[in-house]
Protein backbone atom coordinates (compact mmCIF):
# COMPACT_ATOMS: atom_id res chain seq x y z
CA UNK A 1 0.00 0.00 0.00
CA UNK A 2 1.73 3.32 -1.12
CA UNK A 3 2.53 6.01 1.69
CA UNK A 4 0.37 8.83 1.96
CA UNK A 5 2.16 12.10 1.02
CA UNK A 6 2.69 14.74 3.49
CA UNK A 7 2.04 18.44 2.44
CA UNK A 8 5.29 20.23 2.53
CA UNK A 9 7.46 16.94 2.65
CA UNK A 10 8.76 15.11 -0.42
CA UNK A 11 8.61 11.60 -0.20
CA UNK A 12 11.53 9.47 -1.78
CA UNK A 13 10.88 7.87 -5.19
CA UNK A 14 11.50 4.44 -4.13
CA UNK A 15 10.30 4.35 -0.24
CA UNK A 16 11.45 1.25 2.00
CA UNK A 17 8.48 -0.65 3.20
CA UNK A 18 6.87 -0.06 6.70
CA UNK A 19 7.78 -2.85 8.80
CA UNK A 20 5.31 -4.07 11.30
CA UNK A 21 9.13 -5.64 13.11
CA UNK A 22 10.61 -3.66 15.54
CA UNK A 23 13.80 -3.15 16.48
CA UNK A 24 15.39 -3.97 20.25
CA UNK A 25 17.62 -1.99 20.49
CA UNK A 26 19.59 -4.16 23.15
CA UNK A 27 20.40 -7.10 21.03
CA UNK A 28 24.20 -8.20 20.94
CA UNK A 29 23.39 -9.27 17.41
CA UNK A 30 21.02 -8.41 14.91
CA UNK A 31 20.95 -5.08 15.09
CA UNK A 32 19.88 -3.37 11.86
CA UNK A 33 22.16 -1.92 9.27
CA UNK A 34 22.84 1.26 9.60
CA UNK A 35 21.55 3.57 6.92
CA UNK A 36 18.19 1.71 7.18
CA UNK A 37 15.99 5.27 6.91
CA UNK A 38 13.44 6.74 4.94
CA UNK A 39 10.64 9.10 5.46
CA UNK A 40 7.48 7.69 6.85
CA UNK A 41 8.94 4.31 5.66
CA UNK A 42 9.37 2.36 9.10
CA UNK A 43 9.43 2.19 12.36
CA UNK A 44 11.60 0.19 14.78
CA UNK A 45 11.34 -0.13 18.72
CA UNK A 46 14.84 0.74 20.44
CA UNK A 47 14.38 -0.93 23.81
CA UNK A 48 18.34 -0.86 25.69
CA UNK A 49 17.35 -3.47 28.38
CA UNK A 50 15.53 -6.47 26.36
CA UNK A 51 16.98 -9.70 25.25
CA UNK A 52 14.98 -12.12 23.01
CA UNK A 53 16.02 -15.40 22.55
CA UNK A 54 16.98 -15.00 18.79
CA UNK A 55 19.22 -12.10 17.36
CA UNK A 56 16.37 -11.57 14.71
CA UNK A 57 13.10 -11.79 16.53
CA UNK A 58 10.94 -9.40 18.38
CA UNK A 59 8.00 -10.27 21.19
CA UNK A 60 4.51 -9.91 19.23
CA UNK A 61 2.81 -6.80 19.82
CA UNK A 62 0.00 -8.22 21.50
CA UNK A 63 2.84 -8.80 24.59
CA UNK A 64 2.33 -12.47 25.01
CA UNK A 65 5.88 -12.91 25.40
CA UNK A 66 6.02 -15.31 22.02
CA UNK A 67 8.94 -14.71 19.79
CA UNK A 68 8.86 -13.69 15.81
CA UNK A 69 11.63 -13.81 13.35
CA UNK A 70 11.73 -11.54 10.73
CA UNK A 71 13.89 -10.51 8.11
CA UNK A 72 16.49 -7.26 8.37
CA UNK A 73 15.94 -5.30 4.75
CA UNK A 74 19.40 -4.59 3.08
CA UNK A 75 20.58 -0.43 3.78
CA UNK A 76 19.83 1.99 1.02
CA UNK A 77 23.02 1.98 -1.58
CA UNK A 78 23.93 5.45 -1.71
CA UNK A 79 23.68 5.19 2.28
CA UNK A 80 26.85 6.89 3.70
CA UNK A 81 27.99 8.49 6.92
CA UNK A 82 27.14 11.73 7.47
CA UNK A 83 29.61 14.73 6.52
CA UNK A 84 27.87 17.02 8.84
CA UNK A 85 26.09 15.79 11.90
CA UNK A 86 23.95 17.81 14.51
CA UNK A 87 23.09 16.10 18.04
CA UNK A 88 20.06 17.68 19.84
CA UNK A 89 21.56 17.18 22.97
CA UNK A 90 18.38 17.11 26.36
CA UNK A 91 17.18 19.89 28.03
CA UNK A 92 17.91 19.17 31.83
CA UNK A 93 21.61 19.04 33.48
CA UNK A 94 21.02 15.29 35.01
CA UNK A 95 19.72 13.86 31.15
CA UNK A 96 22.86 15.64 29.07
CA UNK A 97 24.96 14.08 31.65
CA UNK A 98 23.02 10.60 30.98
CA UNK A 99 23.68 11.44 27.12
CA UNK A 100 27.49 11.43 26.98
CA UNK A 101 27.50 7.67 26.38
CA UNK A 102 26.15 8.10 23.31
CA UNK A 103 27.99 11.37 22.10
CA UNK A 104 31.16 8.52 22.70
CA UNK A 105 29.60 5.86 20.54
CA UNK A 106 28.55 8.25 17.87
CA UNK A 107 31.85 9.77 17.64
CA UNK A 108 33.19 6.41 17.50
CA UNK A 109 30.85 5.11 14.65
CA UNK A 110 31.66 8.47 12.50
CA UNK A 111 35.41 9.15 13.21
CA UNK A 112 35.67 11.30 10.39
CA UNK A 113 31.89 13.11 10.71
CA UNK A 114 31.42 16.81 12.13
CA UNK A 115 29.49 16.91 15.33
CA UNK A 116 27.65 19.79 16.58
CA UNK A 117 25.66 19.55 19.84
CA UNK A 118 22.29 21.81 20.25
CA UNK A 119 22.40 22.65 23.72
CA UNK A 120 20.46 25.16 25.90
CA UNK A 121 22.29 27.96 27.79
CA UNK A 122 21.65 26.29 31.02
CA UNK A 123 23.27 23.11 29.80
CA UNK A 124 26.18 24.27 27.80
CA UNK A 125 28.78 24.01 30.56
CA UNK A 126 27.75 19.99 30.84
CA UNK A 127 29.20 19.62 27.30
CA UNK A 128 32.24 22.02 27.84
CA UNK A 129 35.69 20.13 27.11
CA UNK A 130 33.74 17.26 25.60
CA UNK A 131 36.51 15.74 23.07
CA UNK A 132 33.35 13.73 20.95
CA UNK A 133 31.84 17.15 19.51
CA UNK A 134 33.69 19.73 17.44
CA UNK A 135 31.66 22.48 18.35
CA UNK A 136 28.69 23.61 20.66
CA UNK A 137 25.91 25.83 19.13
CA UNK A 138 23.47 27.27 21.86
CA UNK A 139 19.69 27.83 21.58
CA UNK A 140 19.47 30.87 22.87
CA UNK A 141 22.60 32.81 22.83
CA UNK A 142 21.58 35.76 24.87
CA UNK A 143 20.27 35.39 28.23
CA UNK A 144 17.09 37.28 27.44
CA UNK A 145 14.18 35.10 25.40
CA UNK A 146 13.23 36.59 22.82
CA UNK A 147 9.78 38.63 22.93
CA UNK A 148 8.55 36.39 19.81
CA UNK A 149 9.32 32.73 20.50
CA UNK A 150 8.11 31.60 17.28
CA UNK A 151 10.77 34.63 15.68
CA UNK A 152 12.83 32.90 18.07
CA UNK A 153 12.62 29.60 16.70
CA UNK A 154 12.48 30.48 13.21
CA UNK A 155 16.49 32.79 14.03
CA UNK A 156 17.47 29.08 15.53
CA UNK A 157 16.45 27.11 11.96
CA UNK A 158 17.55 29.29 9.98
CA UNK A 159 21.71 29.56 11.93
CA UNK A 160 21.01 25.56 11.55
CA UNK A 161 20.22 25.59 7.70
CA UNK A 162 23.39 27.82 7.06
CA UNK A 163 25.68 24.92 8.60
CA UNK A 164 24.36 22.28 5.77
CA UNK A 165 23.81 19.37 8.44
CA UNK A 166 23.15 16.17 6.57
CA UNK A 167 21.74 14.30 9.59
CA UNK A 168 20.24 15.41 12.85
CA UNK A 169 19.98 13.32 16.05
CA UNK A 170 17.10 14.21 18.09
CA UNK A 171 17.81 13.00 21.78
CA UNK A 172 14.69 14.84 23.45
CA UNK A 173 11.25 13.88 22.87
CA UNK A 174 9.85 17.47 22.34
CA UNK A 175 7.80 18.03 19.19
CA UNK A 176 9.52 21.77 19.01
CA UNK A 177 13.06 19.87 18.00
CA UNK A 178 11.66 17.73 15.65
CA UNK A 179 9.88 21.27 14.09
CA UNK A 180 13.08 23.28 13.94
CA UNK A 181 15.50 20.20 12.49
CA UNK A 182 12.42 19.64 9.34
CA UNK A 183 12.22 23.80 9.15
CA UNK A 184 16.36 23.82 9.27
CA UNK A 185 15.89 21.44 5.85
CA UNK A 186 18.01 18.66 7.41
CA UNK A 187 17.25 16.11 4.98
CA UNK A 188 17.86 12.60 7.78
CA UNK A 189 16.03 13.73 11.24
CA UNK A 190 16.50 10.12 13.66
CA UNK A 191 14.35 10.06 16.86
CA UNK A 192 11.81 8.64 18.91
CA UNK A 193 8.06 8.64 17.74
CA UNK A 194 6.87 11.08 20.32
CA UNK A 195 4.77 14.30 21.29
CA UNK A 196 2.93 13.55 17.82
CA UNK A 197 6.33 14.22 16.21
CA UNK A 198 6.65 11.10 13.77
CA UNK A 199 5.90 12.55 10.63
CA UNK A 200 8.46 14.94 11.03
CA UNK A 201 10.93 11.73 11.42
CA UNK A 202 12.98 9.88 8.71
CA UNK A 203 13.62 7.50 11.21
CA UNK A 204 11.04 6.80 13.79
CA UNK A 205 12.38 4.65 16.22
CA UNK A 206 9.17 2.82 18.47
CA UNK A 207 9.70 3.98 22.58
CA UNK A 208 8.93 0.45 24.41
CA UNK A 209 5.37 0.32 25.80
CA UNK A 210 3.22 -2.41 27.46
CA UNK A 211 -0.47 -2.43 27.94
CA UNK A 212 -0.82 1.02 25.58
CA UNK A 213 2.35 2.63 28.59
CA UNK A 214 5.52 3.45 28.09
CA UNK A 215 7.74 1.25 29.91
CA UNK A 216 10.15 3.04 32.29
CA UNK A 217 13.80 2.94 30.73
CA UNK A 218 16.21 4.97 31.51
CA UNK A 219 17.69 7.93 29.87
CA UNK A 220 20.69 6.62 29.79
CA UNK A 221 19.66 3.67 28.00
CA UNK A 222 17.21 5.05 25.64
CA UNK A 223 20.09 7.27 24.17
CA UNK A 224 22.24 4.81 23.48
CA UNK A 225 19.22 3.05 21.83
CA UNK A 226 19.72 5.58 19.36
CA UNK A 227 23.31 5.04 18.44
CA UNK A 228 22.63 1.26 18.61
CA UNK A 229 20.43 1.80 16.11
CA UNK A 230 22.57 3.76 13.76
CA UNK A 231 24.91 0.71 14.14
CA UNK A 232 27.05 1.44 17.36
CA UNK A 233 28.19 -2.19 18.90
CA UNK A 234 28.52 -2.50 22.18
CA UNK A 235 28.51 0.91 23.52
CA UNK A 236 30.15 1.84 26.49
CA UNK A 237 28.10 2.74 28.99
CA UNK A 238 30.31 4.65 31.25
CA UNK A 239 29.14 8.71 31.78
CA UNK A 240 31.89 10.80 31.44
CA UNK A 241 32.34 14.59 32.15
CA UNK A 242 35.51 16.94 31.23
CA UNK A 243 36.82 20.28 33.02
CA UNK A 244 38.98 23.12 31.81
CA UNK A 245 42.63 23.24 33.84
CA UNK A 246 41.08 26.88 34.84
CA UNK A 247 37.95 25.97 35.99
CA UNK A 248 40.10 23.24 38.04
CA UNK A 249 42.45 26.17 39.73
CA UNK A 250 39.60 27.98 40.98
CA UNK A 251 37.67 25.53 42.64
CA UNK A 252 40.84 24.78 44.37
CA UNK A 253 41.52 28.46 44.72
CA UNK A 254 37.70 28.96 46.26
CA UNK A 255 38.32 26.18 48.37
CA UNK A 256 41.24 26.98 50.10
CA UNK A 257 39.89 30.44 50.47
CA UNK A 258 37.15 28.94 51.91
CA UNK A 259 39.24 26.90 54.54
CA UNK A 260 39.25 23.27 53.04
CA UNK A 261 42.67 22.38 52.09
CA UNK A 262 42.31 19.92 48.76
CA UNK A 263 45.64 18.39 49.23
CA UNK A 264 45.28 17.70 52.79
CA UNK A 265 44.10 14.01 54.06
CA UNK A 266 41.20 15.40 54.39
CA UNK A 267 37.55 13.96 52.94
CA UNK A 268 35.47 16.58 50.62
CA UNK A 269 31.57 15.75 51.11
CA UNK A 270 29.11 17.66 49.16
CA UNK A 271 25.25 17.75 50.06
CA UNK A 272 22.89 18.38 46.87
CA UNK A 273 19.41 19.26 48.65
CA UNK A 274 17.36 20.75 46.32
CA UNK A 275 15.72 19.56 43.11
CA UNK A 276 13.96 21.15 40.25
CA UNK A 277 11.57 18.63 39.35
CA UNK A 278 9.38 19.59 42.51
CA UNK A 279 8.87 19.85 46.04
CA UNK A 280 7.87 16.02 46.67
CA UNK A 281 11.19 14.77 45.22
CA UNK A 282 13.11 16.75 47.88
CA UNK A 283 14.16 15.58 51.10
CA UNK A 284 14.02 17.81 54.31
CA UNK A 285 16.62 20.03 55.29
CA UNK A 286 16.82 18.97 58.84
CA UNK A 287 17.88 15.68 58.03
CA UNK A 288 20.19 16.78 55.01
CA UNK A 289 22.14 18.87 58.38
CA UNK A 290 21.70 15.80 60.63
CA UNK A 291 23.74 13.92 58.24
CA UNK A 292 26.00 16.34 57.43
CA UNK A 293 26.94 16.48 61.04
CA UNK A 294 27.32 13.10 61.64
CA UNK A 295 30.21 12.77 58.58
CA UNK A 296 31.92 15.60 59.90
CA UNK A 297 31.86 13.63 63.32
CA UNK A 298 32.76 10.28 62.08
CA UNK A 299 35.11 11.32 59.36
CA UNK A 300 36.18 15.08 60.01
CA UNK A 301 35.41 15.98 56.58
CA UNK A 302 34.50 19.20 55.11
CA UNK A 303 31.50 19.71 54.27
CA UNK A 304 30.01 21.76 51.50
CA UNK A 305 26.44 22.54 50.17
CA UNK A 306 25.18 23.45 46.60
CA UNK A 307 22.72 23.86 44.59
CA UNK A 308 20.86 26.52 41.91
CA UNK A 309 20.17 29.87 43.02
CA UNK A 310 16.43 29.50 42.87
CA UNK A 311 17.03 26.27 46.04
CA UNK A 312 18.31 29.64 48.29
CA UNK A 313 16.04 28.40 50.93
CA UNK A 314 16.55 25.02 51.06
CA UNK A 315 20.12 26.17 51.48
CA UNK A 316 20.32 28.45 53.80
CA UNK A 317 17.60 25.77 56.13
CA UNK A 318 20.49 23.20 55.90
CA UNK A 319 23.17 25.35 56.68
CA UNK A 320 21.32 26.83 59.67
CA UNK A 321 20.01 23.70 60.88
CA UNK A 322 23.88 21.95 61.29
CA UNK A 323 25.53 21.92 64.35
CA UNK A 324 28.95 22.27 62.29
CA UNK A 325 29.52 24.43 60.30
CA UNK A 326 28.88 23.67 56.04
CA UNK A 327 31.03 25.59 53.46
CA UNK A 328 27.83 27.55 51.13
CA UNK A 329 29.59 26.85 47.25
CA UNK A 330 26.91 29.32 45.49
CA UNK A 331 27.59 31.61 48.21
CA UNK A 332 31.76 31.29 47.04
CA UNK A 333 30.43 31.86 43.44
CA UNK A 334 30.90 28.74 42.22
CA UNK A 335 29.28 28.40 38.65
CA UNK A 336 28.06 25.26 36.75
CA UNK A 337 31.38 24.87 35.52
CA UNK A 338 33.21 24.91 38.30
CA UNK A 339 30.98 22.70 40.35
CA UNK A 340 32.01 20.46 37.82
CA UNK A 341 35.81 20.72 39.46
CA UNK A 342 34.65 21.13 42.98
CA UNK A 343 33.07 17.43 42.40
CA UNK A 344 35.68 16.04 40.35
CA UNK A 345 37.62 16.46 44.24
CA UNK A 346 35.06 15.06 46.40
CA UNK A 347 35.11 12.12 48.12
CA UNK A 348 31.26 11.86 48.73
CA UNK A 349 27.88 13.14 47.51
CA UNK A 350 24.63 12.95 49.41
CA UNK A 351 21.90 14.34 47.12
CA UNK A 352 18.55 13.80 45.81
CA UNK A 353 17.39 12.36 42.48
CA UNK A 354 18.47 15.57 40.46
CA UNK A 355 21.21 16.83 37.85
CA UNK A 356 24.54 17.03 40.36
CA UNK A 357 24.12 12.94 40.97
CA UNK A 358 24.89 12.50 37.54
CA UNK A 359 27.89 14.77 37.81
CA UNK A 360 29.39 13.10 40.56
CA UNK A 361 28.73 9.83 38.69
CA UNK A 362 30.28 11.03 35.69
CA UNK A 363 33.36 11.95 37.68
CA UNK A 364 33.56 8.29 39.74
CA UNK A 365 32.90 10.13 42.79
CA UNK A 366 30.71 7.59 45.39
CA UNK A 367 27.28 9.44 45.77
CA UNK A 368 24.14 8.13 47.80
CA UNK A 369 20.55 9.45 46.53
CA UNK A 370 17.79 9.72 48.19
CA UNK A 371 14.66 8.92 46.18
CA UNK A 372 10.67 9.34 46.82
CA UNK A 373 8.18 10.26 44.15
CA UNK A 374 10.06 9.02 41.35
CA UNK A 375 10.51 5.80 40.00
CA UNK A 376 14.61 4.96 39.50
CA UNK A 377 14.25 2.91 36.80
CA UNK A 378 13.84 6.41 34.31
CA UNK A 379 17.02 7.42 35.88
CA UNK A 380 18.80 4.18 36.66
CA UNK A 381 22.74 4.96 35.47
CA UNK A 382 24.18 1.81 36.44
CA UNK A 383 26.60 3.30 38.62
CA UNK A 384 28.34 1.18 40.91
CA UNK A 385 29.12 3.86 43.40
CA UNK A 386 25.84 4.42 44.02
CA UNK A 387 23.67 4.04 47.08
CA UNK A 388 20.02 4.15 46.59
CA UNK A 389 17.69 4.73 49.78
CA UNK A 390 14.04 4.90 49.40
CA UNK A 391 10.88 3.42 50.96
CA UNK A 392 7.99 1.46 49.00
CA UNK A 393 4.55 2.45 50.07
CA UNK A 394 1.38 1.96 48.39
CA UNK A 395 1.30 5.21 46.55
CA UNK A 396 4.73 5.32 44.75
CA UNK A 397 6.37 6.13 42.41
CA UNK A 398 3.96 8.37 41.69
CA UNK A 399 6.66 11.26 39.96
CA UNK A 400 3.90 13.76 40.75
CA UNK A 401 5.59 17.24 41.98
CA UNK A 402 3.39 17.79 44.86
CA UNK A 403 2.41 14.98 46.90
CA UNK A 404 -1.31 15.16 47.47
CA UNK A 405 -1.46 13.31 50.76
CA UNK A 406 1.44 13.38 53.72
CA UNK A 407 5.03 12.70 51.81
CA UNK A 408 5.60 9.69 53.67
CA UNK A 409 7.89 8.54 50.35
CA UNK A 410 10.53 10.94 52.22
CA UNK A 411 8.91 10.99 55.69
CA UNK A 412 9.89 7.66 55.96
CA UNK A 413 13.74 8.22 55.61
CA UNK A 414 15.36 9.13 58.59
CA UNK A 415 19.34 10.05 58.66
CA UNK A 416 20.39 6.46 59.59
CA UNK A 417 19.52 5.15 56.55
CA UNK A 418 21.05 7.61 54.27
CA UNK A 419 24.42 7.36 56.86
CA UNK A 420 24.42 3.29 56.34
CA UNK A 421 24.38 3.57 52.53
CA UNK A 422 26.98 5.88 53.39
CA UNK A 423 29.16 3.57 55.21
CA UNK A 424 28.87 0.80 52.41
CA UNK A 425 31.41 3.23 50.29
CA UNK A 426 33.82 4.18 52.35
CA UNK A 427 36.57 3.10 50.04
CA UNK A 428 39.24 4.81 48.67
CA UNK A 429 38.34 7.60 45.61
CA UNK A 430 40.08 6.73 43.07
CA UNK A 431 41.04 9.73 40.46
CA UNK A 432 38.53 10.61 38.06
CA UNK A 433 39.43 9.36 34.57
């Protein structure tokens, strides 16, 4: 049955057939040639964490858990890497950190391909020193929006259509990106089918759902199904994050100023307390202090709070609630980029389920979350550094912002459980790679 035509969009004279297969994203072999694209011409399913029995088969769409083989079609023949490659990298600090896996396997599938990362302004220091993009374009490059967001977004396609990409990643789910990349005239657009966005899509790759929801997978993973599907094998999964040698001398600068010592035997111990998804995901001050108090008891460590200047008051409650006292990093100026130093020196992170976890991942630095409304599995990094504590009750994960009836997700944790998960990595920190 021919493909219906799109207005505006020029179909390919010979379009591959739409495959009711999908792809899994996770298989070890099998996984589809890359080049496989075509607009409106198929769909596969990228799920990271599956594993059928067969390196060609697929469970049936009606989820009964039976396996189907099909057959892989051959790639297009004029299919070649692309000269010119733009990576729409995610919006929030903790999911560009969760991408970096995949900016590695891409650069390592297209050695010889330019890569430019779309980034916001908020995320742009994440990406800084990254050695698997050649250059950085930002969103919005002043710190005002623009009055006109659609004159906004029309300025952004337009920069984009002057570079000539060939093929554009789309990491985020957002309908907008998938706009600006077709409006930019980037002829191969590869995503996820979501937000409505799949006829803007060359290559639609199928998000894993059961029972008409989308099963939880984690960022992490669902990147990398990306560059699995392009033809990456294997992919490391490792995060990794870079600094600048001067955004390393003045985090030690502000923290000798500041009366920790970096070089001394003594252990650096951040606390993260805030969180911008929403009240219900953070955990109470009180108890952020009573643990800080008891490490700088048990270990005499320094410790040090931070967080964005909008989590003031969750700040300033921690700081005044500790008996000892807690070096205030936002206070000391300390900017996205060089938290990014100050945690490539810690020994220990104690945080919520937000963006600095990731960093301190990315840098091998031990870090214990605390979790309540939302479910770890969207966030799951496969760190082994990582201590988990959280509570199951009836209501959870809920990932609403606001908890509608008395917390007790977080209520529930008390200090001595976030101070045991503690204990379980008190091992030597090993440099940061």
């Amino acid at each position: 049955m021919p493909l219906p035509r799109r207005a505006g969009l020029a179909l390919p004279s010979n379009p591959l057939p739409r495959l009711s297969s999908r792809y899994t994203g996770g298989l070890s072999a099998g996984a589809p040639p890359s080049g496989c694209h075509g607009l409106l011409a198929k769909q596969w399913q990228a799920n990271p964490t599956a594993q059928p029995t067969h390196p060609h088969a697929h469970p049936n769409r009606h989820g009964s858990g039976a396996i189907l083989p099909y057959q892989m079609p051959p790639p297009p023949p004029d299919h070649q890497p692309p000269q010119r490659l733009l990576i729409v990298a995610p919006s929030w600090i903790g999911d560009a950190v969760m991408a970096t896996p995949t900016l590695r396997a891409l650069r390592n599938l297209y050695p010889d391909t330019h890569i430019t990362a779309l980034v916001r302004r908020t995320t742009r220091a994440i990406l800084d020193a990254c050695p698997w993009v050649d250059r950085i374009v930002t969103a919005r490059p002043k710190k005002s929006r623009p009055t006109d967001r659609r004159a906004g977004a029309f300025s952004l396609a337009r920069r984009l259509a002057m570079r000539q990409f060939d093929t554009a990643i789309l990491l985020p789910n957002s309908f907008r990106s998938a706009l600006l990349m077709r409006v930019a005239s980037i002829p191969r657009r590869v995503g996820y089918d979501r937000d409505g966005r799949g006829f803007l899509l060359t290559d639609r790759l199928l998000p894993p759902r059961a029972k008409g929801r989308f099963v939880p997978v984690s960022a992490h993973d669902y990147y990398l199904g990306i560059a699995r599907y392009l033809g990456a094998e294997n992919p490391d999964p490792t995060m990794q994050l870079f600094t600048r040698p001067e955004h390393d001398a003045r985090a030690a600068q502000l923290l000798t100023q500041a009366g920790h010592d970096p070089t001394a035997n003594r252990p650096l111990i951040l606390i993260n307390p805030g969180a911008n998804y929403g009240d219900a995901k953070i955990w109470y001050p009180d108890r952020f202090a009573a643990v800080a108090d008891r490490l700088t008891e048990q270990h005499n460590a320094t410790l040090a709070v931070t967080g964005a200047p909008n989590e003031r008051p969750i700040l300033d409650a921690v700081i005044n609630a500790a008996k000892h006292p807690i070096l205030d990093l936002p206070a000391l100026g300390v900017d996205l980029p060089t938290l990014k130093s100050v945690v490539r020196l810690a020994d220990l992170m104690v945080t919520n389920d937000t963006g600095p976890r990731h960093i301190a991942a990315a840098f091998n630095v031990p870090v214990v979350t605390v979790f309540g409304p939302t479910d770890p599995a969207w966030t799951e990094i496969n760190f082994d550094r990582e201590r988990i504590v959280r509570v199951d009750v009836f209501c959870g994960p809920c990932q609403k912002k606001k908890c509608p009836l008395d917390h007790r997700c977080m209520t529930r944790i008390n200090p001595d459980m976030v101070l045991d998960r503690a204990a379980e990595l008190q091992t030597p920190n090993p440099p940061p790679p």
